[in-house]
Protein backbone atom coordinates (compact mmCIF):
# COMPACT_ATOMS: atom_id res chain seq x y z
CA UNK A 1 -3.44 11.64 -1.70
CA UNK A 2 -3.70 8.18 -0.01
CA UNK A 3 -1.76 7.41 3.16
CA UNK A 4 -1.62 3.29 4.22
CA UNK A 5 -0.84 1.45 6.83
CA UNK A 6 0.30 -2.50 6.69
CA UNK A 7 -0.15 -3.85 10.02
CA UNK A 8 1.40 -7.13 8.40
CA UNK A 9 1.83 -9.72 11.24
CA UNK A 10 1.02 -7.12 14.25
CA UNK A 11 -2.21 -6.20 16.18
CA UNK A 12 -4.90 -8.35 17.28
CA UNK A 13 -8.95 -8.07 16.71
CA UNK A 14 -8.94 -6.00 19.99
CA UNK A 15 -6.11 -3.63 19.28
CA UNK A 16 -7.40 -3.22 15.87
CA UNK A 17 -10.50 -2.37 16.78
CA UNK A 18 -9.12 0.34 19.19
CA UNK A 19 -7.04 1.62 16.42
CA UNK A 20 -9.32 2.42 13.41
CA UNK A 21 -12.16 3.72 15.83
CA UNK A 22 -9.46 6.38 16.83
CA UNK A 23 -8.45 6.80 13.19
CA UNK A 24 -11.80 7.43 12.27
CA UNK A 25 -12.74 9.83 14.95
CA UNK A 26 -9.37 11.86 13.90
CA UNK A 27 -10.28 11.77 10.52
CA UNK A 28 -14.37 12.88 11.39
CA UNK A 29 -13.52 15.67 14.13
CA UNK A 30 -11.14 17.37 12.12
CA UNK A 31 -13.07 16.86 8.35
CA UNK A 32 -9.61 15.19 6.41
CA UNK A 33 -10.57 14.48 3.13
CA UNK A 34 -7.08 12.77 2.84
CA UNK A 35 -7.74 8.88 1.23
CA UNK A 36 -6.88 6.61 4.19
CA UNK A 37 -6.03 2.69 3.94
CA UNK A 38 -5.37 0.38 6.74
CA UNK A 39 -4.70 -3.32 6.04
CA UNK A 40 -4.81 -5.72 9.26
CA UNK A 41 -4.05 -8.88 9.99
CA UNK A 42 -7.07 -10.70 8.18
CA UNK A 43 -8.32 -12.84 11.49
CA UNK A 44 -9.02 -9.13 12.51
CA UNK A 45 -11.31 -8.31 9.84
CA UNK A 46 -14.58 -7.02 10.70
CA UNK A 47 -17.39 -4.73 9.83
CA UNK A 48 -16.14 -1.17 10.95
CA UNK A 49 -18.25 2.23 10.20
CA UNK A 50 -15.56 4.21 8.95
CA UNK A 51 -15.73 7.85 7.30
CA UNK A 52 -16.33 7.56 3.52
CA UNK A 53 -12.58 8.23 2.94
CA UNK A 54 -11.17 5.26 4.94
CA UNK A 55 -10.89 2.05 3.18
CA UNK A 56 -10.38 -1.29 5.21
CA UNK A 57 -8.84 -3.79 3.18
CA UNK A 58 -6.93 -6.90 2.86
CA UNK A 59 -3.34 -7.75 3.14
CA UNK A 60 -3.82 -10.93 1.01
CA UNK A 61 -6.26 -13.54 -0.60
CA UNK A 62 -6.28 -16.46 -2.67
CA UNK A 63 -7.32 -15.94 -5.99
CA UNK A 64 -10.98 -17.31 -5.86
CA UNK A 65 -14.05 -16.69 -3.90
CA UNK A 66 -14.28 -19.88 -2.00
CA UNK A 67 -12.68 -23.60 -2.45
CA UNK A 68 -10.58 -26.51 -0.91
CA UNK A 69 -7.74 -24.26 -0.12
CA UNK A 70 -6.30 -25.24 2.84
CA UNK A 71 -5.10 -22.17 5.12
CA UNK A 72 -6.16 -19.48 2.48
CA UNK A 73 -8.54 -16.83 2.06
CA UNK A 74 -11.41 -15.88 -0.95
CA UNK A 75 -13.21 -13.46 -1.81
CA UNK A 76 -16.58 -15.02 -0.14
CA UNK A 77 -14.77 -14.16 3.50
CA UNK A 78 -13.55 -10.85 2.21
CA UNK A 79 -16.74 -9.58 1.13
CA UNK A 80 -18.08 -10.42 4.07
CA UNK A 81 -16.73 -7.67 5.89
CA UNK A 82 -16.91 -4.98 2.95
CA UNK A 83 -13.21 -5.54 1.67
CA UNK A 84 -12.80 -3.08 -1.08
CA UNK A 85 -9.14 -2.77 -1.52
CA UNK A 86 -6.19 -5.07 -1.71
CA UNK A 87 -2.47 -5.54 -1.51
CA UNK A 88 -0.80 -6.94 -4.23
CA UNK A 89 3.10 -7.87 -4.66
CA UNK A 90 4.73 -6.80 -1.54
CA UNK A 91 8.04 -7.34 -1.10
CA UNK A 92 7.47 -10.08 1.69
CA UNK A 93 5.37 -12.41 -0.13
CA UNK A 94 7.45 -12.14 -3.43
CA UNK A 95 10.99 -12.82 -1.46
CA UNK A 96 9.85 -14.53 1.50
CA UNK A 97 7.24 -15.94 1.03
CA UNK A 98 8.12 -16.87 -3.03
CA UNK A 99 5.11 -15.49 -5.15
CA UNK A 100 6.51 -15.59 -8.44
CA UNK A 101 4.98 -13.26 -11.29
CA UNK A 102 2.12 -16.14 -12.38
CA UNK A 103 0.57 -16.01 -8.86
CA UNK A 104 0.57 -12.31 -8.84
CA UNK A 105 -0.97 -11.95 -12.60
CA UNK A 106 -3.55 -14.42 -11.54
CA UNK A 107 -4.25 -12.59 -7.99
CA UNK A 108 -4.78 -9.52 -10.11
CA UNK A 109 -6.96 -10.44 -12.48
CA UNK A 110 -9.07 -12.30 -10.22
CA UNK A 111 -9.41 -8.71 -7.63
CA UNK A 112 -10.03 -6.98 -11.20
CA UNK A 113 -12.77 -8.90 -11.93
CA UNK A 114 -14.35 -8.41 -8.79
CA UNK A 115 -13.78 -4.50 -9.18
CA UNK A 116 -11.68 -4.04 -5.99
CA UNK A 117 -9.36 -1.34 -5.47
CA UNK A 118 -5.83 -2.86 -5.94
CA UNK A 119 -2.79 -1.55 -4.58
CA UNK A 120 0.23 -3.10 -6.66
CA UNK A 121 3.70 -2.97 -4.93
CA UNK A 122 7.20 -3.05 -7.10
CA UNK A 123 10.34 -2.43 -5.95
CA UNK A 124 14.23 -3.30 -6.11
CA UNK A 125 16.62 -5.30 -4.08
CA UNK A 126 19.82 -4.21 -3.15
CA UNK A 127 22.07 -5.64 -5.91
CA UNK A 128 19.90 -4.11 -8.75
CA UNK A 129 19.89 -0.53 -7.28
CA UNK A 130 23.76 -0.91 -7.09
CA UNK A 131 23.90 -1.48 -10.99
CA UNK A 132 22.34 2.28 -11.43
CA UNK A 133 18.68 4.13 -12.36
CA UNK A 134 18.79 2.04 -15.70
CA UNK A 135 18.80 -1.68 -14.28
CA UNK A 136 16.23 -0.41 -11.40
CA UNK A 137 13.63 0.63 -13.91
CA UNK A 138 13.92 -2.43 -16.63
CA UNK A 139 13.78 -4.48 -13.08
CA UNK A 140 10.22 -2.55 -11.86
CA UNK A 141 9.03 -2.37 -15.20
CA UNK A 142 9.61 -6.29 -15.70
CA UNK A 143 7.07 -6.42 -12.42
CA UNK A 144 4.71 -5.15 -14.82
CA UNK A 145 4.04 -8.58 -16.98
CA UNK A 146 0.76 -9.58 -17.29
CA UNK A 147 -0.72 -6.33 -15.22
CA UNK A 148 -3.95 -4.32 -16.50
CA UNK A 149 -1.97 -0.90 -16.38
CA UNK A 150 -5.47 0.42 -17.64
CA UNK A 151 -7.42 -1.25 -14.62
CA UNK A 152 -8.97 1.96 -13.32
CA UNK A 153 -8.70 1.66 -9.89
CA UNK A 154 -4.93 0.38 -9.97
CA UNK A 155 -2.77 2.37 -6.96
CA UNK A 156 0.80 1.79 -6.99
CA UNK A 157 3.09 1.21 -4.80
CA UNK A 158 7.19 1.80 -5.41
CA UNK A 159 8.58 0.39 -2.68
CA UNK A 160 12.79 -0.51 -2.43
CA UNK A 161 13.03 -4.13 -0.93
CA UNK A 162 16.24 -2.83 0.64
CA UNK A 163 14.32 0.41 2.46
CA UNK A 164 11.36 -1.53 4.19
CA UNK A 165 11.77 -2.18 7.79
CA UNK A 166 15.70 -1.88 7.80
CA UNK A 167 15.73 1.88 8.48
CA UNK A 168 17.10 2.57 5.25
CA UNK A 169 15.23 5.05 3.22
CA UNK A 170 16.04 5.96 -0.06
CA UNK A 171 17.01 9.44 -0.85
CA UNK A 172 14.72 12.48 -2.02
CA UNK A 173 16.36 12.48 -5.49
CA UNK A 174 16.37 8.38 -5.66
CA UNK A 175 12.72 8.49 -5.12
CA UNK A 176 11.97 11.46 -6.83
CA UNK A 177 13.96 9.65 -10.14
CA UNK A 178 12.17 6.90 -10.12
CA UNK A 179 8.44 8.00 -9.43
CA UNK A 180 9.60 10.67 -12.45
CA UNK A 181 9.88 7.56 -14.47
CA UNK A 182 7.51 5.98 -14.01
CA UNK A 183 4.59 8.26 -14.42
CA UNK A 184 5.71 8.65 -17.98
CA UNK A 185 4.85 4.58 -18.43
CA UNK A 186 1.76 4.84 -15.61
CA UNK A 187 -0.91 7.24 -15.26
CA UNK A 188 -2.37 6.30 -11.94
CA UNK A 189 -1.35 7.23 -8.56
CA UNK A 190 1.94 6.22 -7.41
CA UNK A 191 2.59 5.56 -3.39
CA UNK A 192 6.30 5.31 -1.99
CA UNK A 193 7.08 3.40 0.80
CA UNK A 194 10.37 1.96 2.38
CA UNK A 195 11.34 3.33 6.33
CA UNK A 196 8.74 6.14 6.31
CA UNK A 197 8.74 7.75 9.17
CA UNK A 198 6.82 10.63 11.05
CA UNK A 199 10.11 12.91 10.40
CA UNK A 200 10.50 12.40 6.91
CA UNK A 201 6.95 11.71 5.58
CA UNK A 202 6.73 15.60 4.74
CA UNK A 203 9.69 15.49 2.60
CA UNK A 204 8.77 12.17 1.07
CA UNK A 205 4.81 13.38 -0.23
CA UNK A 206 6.43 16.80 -0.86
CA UNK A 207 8.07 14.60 -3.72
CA UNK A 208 6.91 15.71 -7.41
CA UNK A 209 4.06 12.83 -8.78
CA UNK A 210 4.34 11.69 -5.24
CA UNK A 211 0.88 10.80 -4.37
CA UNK A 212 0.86 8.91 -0.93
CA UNK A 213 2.91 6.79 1.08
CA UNK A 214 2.48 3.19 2.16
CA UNK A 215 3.84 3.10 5.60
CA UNK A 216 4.82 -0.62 8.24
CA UNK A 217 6.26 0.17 11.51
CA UNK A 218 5.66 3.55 12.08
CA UNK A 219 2.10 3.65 11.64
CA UNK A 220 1.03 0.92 13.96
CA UNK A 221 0.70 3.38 16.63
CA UNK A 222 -2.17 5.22 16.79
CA UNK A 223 -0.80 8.51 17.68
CA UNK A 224 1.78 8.41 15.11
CA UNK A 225 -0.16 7.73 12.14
CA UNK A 226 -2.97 10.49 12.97
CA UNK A 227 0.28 13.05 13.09
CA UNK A 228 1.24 11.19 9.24
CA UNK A 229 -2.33 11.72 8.04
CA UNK A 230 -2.53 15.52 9.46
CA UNK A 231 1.18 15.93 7.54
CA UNK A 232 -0.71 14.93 4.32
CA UNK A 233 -3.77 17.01 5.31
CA UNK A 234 -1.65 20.15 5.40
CA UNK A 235 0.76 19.12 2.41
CA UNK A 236 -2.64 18.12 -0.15
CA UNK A 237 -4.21 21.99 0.69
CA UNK A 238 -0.85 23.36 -0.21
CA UNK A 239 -0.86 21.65 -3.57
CA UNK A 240 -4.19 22.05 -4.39
């Protein structure tokens, strides 16, 4: 089970800092095994001794290790600091910030071939969930082009554009649909995010081939994401 937080544009190298030290001591003191990742802003990047089970990794990156790329970052700075896992595809850089599917194919196979863990995010806007189950899938599957599905440490992430940071959350049975379809075309672990919050995270990883959540807002305080990870704690025993 894997539990993220994207601190997107929020927390500085200080508050950061403060942040995964208490994570970590949460996670050591009480012996989680749960799979933790924390993205931060990358000018807060920095060499952090974390528990084997927390991954620190990188919100974005420009596909090569170093260059004249104005404003970007490679894989030279990332490694620096023991990056091992990156996010891929969110919602926010393909509709704000206008990463079409080329960019993303060519991010990907560059973090492939440096062997990083890569978190892939898909999802829906409002006027395709509208047109029914059918035109959501062929939509998420179409975010597929040009990806390694067979890239073995590929996490993904289904993620509604119209759920994240609006309050919205999609329901049980939407969620439950979709994840349902597509573990029959994926066999690697499959995240949900969109609105999670501390009172519905339970419900949400209680979800069949639900295997984590990928979580904005509500986990950028400290205190509310150790009570997230301890709901996964308790919910990963259960299944197991």
């Amino acid at each position: 089970m894997i539990i993220a937080s994207n601190f997107k544009t929020n927390h500085t190298r200080k508050s950061t800092r403060e942040f995964i030290t208490q994570i970590n001591n949460f996670v050591k003191n009480n012996s989680l095994d749960v799979q933790v990742r924390i993205y931060p802003a990358l000018t807060a990047l920095d060499s952090f001794e974390c528990e084997k089970s927390i991954k620190i990794g990188a919100q974005n990156f420009y596909p090569t290790c170093k260059g004249s790329f104005t404003g970007e970052i490679g894989f030279e700075q990332l490694e620096e600091f023991g990056v091992d896992s990156v996010l891929i595809g969110h919602s926010e850089r393909r509709h704000i910030l206008k990463e079409n599917n080329e960019l993303l194919v060519k991010k990907f196979n560059f973090a492939k071939e440096q062997g990083v863990e890569i978190l892939y995010c898909v999802g829906e806007p409002k006027e395709v969930r509208e047109k029914g189950i059918d035109a959501v899938m062929a939509y998420i599957l179409g975010q597929f082009d040009g990806i390694d599905l067979d890239y073995k440490r590929l996490v993904i992430a289904y993620e509604p554009v119209w759920a994240i940071g609006t309050g919205l959350t999609a329901s049980n049975n939407d969620i439950k649909e979709v994840l349902k379809r597509l573990k029959v075309n994926i066999q690697k672990p499959l995240l949900y995010g969109g609105s999670v919050q501390v009172d519905n995270v339970g419900d949400i990883l209680n979800i069949k081939n639900c295997d984590g959540v990928l979580i904005g807002t509500a986990s950028w305080e400290k205190e509310n994401f150790c009570k997230i990870i301890d709901t996964a704690q308790k919910i990963r025993r259960v299944k197991l």
